[in-house]
C-alpha atoms as a PDB file:
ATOM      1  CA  UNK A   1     -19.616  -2.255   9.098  1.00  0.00           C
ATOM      2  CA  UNK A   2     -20.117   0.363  11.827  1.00  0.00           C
ATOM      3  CA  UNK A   3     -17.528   2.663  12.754  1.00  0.00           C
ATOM      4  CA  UNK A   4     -16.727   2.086  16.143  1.00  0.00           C
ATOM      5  CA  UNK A   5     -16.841  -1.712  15.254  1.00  0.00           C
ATOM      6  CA  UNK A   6     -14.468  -1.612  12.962  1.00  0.00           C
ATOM      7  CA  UNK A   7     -11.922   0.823  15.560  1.00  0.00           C
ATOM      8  CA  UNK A   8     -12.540  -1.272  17.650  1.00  0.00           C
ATOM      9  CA  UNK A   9     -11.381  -4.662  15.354  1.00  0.00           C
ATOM     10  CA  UNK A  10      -8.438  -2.863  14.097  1.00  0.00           C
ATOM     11  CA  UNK A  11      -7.068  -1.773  17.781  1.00  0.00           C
ATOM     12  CA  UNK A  12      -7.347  -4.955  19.181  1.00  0.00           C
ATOM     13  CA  UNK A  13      -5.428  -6.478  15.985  1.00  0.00           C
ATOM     14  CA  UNK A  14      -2.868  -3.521  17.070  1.00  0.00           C
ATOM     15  CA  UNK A  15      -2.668  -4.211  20.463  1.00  0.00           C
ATOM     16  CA  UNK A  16      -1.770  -7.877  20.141  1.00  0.00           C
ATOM     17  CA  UNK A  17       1.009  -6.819  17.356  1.00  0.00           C
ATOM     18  CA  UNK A  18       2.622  -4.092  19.910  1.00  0.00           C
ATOM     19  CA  UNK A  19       2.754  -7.215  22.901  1.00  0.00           C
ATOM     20  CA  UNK A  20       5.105  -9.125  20.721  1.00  0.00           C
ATOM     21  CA  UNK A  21       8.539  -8.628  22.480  1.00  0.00           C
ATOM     22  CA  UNK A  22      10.700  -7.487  19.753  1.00  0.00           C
ATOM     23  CA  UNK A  23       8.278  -4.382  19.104  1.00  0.00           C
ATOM     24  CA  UNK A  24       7.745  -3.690  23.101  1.00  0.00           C
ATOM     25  CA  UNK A  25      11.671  -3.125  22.785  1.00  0.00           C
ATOM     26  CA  UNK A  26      11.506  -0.830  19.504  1.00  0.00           C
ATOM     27  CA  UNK A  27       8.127   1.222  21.473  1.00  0.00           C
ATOM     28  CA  UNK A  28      10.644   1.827  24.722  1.00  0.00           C
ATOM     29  CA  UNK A  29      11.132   5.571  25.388  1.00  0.00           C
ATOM     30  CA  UNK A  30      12.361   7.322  27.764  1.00  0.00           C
ATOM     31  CA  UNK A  31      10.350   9.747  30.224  1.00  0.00           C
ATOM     32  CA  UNK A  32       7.019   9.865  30.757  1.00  0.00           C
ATOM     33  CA  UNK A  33       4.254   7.568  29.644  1.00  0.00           C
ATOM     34  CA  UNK A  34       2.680   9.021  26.675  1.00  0.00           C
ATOM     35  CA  UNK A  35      -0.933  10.658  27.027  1.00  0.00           C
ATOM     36  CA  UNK A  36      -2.393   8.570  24.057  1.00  0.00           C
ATOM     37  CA  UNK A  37      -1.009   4.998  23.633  1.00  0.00           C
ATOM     38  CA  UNK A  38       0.875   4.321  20.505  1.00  0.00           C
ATOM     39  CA  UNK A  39      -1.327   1.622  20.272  1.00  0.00           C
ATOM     40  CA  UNK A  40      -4.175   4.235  20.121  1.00  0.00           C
ATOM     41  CA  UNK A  41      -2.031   6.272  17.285  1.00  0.00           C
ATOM     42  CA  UNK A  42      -1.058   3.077  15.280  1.00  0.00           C
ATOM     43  CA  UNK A  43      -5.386   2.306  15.044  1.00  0.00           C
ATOM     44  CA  UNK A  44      -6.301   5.501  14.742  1.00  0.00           C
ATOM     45  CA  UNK A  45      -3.973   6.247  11.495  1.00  0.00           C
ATOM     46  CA  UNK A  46      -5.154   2.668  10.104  1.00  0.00           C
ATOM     47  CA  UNK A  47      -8.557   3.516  11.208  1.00  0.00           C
ATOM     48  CA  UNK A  48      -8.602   6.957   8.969  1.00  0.00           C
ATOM     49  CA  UNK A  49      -8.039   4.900   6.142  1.00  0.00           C
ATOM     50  CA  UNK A  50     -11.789   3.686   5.877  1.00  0.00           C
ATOM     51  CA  UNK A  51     -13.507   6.545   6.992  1.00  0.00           C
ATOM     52  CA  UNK A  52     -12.366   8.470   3.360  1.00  0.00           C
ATOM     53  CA  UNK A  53     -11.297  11.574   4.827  1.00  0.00           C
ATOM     54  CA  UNK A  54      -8.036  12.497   2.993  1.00  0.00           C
ATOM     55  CA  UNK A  55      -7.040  15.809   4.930  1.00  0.00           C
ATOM     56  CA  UNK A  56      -5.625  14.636   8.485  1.00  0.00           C
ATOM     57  CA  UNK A  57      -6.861  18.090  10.082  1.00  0.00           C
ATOM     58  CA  UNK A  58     -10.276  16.916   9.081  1.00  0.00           C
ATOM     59  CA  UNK A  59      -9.752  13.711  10.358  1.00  0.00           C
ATOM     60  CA  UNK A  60      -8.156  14.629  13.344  1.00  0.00           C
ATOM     61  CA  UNK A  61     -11.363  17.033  14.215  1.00  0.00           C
ATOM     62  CA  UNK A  62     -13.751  14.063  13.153  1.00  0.00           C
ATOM     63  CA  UNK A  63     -11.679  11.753  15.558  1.00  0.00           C
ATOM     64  CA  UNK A  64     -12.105  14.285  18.290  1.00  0.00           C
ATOM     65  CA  UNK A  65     -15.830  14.871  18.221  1.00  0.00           C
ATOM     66  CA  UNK A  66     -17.322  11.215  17.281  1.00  0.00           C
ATOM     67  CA  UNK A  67     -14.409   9.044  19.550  1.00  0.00           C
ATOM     68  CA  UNK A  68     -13.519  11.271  22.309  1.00  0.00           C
ATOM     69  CA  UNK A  69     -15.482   8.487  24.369  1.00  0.00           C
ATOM     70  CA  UNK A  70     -13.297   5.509  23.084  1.00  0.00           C
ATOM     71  CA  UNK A  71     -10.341   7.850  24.284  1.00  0.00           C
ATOM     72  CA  UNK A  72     -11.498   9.702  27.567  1.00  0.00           C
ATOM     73  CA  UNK A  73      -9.047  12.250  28.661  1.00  0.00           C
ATOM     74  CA  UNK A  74      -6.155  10.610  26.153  1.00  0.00           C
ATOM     75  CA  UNK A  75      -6.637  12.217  22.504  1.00  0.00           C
ATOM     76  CA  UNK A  76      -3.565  14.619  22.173  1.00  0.00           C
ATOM     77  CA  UNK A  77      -3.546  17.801  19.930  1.00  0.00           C
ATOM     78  CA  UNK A  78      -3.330  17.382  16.273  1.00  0.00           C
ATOM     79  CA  UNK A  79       0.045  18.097  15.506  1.00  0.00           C
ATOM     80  CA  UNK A  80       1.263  15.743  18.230  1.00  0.00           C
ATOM     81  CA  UNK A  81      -0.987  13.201  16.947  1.00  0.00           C
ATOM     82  CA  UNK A  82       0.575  14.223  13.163  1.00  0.00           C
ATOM     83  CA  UNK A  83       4.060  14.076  14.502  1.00  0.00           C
ATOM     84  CA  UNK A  84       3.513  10.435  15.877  1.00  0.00           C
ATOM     85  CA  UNK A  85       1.984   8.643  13.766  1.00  0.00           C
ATOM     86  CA  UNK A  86       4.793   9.487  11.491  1.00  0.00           C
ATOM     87  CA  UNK A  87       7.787   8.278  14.223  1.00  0.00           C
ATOM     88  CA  UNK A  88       5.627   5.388  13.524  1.00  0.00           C
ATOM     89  CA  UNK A  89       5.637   4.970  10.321  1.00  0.00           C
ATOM     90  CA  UNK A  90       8.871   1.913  10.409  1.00  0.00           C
ATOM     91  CA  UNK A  91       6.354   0.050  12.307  1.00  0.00           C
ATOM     92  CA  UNK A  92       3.751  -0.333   9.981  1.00  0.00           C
ATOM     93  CA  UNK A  93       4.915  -2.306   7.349  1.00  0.00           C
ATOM     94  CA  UNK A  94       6.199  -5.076   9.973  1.00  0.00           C
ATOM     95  CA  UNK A  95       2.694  -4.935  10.850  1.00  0.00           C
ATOM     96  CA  UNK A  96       1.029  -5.661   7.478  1.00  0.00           C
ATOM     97  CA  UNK A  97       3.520  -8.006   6.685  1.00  0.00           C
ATOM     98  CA  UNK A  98       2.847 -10.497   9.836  1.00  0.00           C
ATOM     99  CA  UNK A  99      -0.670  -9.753   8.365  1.00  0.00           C
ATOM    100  CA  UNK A 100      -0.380 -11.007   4.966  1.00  0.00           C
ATOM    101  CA  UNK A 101       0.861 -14.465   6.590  1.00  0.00           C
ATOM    102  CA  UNK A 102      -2.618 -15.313   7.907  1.00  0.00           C
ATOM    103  CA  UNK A 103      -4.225 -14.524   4.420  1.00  0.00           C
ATOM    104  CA  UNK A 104      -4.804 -17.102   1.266  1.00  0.00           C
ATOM    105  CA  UNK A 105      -1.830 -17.312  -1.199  1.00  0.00           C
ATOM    106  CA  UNK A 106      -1.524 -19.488  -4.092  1.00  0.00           C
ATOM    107  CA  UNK A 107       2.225 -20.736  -3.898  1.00  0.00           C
ATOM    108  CA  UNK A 108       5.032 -19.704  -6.427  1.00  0.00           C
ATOM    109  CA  UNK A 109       2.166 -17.605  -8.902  1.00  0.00           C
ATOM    110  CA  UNK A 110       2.100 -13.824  -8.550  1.00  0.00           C
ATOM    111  CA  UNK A 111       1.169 -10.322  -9.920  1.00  0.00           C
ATOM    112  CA  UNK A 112       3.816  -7.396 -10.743  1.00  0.00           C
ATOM    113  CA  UNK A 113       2.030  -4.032 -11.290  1.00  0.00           C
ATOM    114  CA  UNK A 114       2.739  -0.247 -10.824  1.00  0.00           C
ATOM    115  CA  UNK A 115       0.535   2.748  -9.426  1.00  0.00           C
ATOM    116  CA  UNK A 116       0.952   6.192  -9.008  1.00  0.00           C
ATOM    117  CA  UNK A 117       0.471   9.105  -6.486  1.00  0.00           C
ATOM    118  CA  UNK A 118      -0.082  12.058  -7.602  1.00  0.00           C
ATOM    119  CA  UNK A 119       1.104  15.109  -4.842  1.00  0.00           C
ATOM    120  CA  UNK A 120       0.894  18.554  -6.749  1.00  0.00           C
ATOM    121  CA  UNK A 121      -0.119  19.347 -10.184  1.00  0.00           C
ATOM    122  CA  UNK A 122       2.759  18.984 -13.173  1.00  0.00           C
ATOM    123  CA  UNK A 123       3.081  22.908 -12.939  1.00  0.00           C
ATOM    124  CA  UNK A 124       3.443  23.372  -9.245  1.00  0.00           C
ATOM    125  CA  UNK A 125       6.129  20.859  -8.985  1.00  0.00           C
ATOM    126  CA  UNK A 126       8.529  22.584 -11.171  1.00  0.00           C
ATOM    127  CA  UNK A 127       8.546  24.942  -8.530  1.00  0.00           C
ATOM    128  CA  UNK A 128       8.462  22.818  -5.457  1.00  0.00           C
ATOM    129  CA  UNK A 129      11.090  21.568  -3.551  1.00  0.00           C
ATOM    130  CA  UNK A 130       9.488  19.783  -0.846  1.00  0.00           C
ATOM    131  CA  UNK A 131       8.966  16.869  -2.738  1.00  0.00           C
ATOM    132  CA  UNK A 132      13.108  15.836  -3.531  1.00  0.00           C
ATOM    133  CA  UNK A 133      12.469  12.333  -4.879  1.00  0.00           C
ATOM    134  CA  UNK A 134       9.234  12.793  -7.058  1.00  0.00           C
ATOM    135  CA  UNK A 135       9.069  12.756 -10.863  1.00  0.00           C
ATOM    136  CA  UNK A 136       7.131  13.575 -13.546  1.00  0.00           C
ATOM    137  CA  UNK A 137       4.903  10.082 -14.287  1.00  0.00           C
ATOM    138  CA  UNK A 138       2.788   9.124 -17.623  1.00  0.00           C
ATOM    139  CA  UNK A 139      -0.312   7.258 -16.763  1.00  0.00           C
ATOM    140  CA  UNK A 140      -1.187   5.538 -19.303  1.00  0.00           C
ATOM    141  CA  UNK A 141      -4.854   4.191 -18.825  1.00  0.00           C
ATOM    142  CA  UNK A 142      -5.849   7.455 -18.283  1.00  0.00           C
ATOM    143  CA  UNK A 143      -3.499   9.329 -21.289  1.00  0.00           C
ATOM    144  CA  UNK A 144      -2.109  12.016 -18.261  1.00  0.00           C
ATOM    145  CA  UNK A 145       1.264  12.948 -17.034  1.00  0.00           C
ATOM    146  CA  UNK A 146       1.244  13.583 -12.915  1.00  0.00           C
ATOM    147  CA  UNK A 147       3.545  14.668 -10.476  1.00  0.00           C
ATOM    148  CA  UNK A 148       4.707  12.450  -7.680  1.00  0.00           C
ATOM    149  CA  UNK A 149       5.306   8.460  -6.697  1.00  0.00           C
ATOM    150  CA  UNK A 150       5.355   5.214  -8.434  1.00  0.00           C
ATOM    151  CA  UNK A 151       4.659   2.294  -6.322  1.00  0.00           C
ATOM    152  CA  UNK A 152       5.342  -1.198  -7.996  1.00  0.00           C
ATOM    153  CA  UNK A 153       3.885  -4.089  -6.230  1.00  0.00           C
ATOM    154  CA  UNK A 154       3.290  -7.711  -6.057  1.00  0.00           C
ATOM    155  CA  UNK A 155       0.040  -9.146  -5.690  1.00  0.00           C
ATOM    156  CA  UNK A 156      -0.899 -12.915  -5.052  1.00  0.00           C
ATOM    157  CA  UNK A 157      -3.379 -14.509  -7.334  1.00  0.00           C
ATOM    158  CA  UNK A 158      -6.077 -14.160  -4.316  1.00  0.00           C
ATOM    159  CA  UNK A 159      -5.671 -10.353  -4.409  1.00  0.00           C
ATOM    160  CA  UNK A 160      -3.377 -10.004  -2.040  1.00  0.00           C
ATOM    161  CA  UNK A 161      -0.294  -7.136  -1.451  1.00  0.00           C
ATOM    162  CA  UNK A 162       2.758  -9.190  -0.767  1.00  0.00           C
ATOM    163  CA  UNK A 163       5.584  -6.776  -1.133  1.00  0.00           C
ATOM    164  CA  UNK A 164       5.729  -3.301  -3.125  1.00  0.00           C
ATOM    165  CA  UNK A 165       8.444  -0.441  -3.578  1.00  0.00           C
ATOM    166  CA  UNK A 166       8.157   3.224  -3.515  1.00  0.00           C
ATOM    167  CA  UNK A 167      10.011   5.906  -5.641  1.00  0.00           C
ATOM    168  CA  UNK A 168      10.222   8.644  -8.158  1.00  0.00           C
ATOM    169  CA  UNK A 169       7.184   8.338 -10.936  1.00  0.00           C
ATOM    170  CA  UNK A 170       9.797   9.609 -13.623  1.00  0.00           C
ATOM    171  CA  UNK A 171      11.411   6.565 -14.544  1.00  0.00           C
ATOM    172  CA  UNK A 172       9.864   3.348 -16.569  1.00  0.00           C
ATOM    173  CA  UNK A 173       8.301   0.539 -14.655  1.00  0.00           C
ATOM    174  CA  UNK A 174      11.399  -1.791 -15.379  1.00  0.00           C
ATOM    175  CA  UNK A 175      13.931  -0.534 -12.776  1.00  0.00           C
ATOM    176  CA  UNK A 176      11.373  -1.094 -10.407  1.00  0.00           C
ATOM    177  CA  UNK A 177      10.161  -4.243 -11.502  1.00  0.00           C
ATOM    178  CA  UNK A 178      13.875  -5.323 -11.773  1.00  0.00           C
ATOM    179  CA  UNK A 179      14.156  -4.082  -7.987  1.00  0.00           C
ATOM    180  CA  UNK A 180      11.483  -5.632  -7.084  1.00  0.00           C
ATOM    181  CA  UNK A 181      11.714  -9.119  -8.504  1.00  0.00           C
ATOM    182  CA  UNK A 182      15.180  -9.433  -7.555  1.00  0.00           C
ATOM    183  CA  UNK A 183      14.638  -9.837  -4.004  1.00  0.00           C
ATOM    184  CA  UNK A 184      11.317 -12.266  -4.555  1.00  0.00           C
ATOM    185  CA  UNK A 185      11.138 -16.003  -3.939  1.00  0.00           C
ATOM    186  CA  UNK A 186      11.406 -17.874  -6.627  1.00  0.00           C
ATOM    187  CA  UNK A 187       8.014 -18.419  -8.808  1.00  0.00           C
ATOM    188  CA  UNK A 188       6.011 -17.024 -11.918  1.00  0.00           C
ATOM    189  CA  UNK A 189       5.200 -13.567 -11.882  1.00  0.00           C
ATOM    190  CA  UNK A 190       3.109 -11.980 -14.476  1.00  0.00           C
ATOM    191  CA  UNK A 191       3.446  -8.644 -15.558  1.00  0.00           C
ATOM    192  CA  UNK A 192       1.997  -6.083 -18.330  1.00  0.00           C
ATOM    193  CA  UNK A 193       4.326  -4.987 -20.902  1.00  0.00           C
ATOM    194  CA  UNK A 194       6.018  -2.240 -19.009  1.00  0.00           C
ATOM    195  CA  UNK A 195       7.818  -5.372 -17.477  1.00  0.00           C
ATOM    196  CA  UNK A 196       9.589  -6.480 -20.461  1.00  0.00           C
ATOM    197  CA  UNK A 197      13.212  -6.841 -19.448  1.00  0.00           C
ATOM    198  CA  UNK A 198      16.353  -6.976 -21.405  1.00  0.00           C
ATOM    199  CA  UNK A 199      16.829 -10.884 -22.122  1.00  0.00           C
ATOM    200  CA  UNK A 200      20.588 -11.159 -19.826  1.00  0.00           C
ATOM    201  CA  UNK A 201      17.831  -8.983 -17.371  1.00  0.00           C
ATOM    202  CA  UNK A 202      15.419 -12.226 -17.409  1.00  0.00           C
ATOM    203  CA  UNK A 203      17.806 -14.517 -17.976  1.00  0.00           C
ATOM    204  CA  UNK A 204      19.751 -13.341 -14.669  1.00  0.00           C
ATOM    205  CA  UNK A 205      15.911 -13.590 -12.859  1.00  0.00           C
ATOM    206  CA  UNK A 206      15.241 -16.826 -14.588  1.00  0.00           C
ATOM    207  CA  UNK A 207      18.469 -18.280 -12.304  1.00  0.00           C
ATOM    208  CA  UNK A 208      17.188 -17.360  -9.482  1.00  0.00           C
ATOM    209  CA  UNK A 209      13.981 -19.283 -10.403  1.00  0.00           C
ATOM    210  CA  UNK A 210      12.055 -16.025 -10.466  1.00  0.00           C
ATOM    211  CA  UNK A 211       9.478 -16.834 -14.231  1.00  0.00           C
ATOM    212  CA  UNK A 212       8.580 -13.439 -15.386  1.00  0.00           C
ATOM    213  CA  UNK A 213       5.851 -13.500 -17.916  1.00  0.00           C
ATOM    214  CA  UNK A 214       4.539 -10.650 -20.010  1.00  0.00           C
ATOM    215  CA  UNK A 215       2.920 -10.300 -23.357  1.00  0.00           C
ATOM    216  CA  UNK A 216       5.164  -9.009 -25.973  1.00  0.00           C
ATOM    217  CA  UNK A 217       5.234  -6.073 -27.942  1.00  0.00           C
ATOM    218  CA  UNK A 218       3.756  -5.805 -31.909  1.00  0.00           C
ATOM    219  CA  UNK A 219       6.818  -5.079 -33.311  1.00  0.00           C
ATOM    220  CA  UNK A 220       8.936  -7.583 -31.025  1.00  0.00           C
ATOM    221  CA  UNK A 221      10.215 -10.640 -33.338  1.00  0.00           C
ATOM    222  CA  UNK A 222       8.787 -13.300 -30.914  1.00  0.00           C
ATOM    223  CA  UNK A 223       5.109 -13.646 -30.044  1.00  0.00           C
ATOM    224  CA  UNK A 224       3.078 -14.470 -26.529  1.00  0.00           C
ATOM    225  CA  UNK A 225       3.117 -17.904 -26.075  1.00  0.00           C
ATOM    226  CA  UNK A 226      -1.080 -19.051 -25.556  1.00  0.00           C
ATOM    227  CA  UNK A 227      -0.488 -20.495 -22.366  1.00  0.00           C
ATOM    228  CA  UNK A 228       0.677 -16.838 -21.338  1.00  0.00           C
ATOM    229  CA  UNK A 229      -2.457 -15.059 -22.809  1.00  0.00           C
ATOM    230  CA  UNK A 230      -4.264 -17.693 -20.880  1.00  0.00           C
ATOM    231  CA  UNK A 231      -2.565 -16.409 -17.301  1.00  0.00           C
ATOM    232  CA  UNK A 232      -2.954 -12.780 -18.139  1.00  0.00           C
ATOM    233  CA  UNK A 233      -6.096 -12.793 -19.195  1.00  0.00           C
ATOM    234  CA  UNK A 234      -7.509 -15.026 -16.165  1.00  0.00           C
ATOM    235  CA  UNK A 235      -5.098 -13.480 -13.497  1.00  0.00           C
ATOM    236  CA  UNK A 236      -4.406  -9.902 -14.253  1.00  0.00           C
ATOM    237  CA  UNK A 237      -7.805  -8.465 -13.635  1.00  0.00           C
ATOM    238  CA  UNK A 238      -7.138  -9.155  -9.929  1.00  0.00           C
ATOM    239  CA  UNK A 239      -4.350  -6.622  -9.658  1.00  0.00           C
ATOM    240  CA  UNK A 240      -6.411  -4.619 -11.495  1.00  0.00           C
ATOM    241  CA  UNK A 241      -9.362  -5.057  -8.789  1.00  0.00           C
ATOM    242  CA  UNK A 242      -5.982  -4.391  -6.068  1.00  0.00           C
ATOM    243  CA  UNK A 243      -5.573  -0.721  -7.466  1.00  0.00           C
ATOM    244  CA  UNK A 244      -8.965  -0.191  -8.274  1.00  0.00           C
ATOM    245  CA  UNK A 245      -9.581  -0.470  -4.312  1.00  0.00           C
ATOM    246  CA  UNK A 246      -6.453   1.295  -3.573  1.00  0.00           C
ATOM    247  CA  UNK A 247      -7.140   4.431  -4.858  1.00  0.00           C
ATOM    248  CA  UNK A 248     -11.004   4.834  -5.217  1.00  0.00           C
ATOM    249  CA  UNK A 249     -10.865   3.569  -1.503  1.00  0.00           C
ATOM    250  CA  UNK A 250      -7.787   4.639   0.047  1.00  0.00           C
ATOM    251  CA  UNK A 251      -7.177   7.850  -1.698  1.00  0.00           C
ATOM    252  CA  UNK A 252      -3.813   6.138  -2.907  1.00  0.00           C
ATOM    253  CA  UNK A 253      -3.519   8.220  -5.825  1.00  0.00           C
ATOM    254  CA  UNK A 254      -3.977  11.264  -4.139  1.00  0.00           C
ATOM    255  CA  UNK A 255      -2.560  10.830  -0.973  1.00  0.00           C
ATOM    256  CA  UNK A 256      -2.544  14.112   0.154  1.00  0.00           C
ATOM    257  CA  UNK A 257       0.698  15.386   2.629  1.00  0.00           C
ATOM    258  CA  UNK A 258       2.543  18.821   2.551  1.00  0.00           C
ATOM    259  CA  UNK A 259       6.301  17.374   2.513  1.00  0.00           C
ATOM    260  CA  UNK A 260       8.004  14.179   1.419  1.00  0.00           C
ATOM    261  CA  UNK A 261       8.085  12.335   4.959  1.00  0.00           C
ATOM    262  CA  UNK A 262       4.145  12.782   5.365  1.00  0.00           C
ATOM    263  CA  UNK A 263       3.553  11.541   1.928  1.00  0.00           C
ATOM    264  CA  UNK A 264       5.508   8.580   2.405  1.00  0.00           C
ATOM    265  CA  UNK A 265       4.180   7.845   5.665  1.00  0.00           C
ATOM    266  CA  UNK A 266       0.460   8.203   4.086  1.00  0.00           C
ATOM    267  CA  UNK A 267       1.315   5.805   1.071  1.00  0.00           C
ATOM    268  CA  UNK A 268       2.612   3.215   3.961  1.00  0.00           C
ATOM    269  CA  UNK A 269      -0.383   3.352   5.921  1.00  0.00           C
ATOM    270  CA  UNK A 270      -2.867   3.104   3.439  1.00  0.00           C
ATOM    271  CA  UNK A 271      -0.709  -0.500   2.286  1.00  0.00           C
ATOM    272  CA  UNK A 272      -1.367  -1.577   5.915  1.00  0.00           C
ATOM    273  CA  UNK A 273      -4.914  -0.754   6.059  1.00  0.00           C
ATOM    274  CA  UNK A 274      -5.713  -2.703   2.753  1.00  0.00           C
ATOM    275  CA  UNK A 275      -4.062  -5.829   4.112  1.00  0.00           C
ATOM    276  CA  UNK A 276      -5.677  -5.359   7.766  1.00  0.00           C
ATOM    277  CA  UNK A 277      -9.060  -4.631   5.777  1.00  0.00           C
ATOM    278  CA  UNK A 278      -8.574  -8.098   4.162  1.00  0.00           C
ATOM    279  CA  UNK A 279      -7.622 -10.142   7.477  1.00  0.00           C
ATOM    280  CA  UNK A 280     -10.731  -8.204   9.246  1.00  0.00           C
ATOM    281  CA  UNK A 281     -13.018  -9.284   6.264  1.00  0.00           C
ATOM    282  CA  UNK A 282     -11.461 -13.277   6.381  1.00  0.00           C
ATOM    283  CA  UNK A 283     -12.392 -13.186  10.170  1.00  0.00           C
ATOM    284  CA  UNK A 284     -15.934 -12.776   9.406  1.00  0.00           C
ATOM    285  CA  UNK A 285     -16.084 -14.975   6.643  1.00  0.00           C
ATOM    286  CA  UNK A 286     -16.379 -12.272   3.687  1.00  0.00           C
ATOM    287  CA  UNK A 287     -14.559 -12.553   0.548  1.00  0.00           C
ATOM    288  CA  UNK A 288     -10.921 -10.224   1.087  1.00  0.00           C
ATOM    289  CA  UNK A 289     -12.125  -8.431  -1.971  1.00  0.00           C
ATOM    290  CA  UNK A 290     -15.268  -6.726  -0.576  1.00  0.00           C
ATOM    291  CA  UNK A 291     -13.318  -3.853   1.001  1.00  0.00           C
ATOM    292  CA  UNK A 292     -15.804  -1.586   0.094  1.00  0.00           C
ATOM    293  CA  UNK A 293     -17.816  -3.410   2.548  1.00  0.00           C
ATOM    294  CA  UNK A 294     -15.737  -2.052   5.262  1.00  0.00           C
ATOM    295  CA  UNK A 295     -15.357   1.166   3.901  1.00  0.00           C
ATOM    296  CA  UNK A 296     -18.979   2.229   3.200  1.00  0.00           C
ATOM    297  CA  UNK A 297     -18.010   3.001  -0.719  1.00  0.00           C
ATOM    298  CA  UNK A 298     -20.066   0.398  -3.209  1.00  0.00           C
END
């Protein structure tokens, strides 16, 4: 899809979002009217998320020379631009989540999964302090230990990112997952076995009418029921497909950022953009799994 195309898709989508009257009150400010819309900022931080340029300076210069034309007079310095689109950052999410209501979902059947960010190497960090709440994290597909983020997320059967929590990479996947699923409608959920719970755990889900399904361990006395095996093995190669766009696309596991704020922020809107890449993609009658489509990566 062409570049100014696909700014110009993802501002409009903005721009009706920022009419809504409950975000024209949280977008009031005092003063002056800002030289560059916050409109403009919102699309232009999505936006960066399909060109596949990581470093915002970069960006930011890219922006300048190849859009000044969308923007006459209006683009802002960089660090404004920087310090913006973070103030904007509590906005996003509301955005991707009105998203995710006009894409497909299967009802009640879901996908728990984790991914991490990595932000400096595991000997820099020791050192560090600009990262408070990162952790030392153990991938495990890839037999490597990282500094940084864990995000844990839920995925629909369709491939899409319903919810998701960020924090530390040190701990296990279960305190997230038991974050995570306690605050979910009720349904079945399937998980890998990082997900395994402590039975009054699941049993205290299971109430709730949240069905969290995982294969079990070797050395675990009970054994995956078949009909289980059946769900993983048809359904979990979609959340699979979910990270696999996340970070070869989005740079999600290297996110970049030089403090804990930015990095956060970053994680957020690269969430957003894979939702508002899959709404884009539904409008024009793709499948919301060609993202690379969009982004120009195949």
């Amino acid at each position: 899809m062409e570049r100014e195309l696909l700014l110009i898709t993802i501002y409009c989508m903005v721009e009706d979002f920022c009419r809504q009257p409950e975000i024209i009150r949280q977008l009031r400010r005092v003063g002056h009217k800002p030289k560059l819309s916050d409109e403009a900022i919102l699309s232009l931080a999505l936006f960066q998320e399909f060109t596949g340029i990581v470093d915002e300076d970069d960006y930011w210069r890219y922006t300048c020379e190849r859009f000044e034309s969308c923007f006459p007079g209006q683009l802002v310095d960089r660090s404004q631009y920087h310090r913006r689109k973070k103030n904007l950052n509590p906005l996003v999410n509301v955005f991707r989540l009105q998203l995710v209501g006009q894409l497909p979902i299967i009802p009640r059947h879901h996908i728990i999964d984790c991914v991490g960010s990595s932000v400096l190497t595991v000997t820099k960090f020791f050192g560090s302090q600009r990262f408070p709440n990162a952790g030392i994290g153990y991938c495990a597909s890839k037999q490597l230990y990282y500094a940084g983020y864990k995000t844990a997320t839920i995925v629909s059967f369709t491939g899409v990112l319903e919810d998701f929590v960020v924090g530390s990479a040190e701990p296990h996947d279960t305190p997230y997952g038991e974050a995570l699923l306690a605050v979910q409608p009720p349904g079945i959920y399937l998980g890998d076995k990082g997900f395994i719970l402590k039975p009054e755990e699941q049993q205290s889900l299971e109430d709730k009418g949240v069905q969290l399904l995982t294969a079990k361990r070797k050395n675990m006395k009970t054994k995956t029921p078949a009909y289980v095996k059946r769900l993983l093995k048809q359904f979990r190669s979609m959340v699979e497909t979910v990270n696999g766009h996340l970070t070869e696309l989005f740079s999600y596991n290297k996110p970049g950022g030089k403090s804990e704020r930015g990095v956060l922020s970053r994680l957020n809107y690269k969430l957003a953009a894979h939702t508002t890449g899959q709404v884009i993609l539904q409008q024009l009658g793709r499948p919301i799994t060609n993202l690379d489509w969009l982004t120009g990566v195949s």
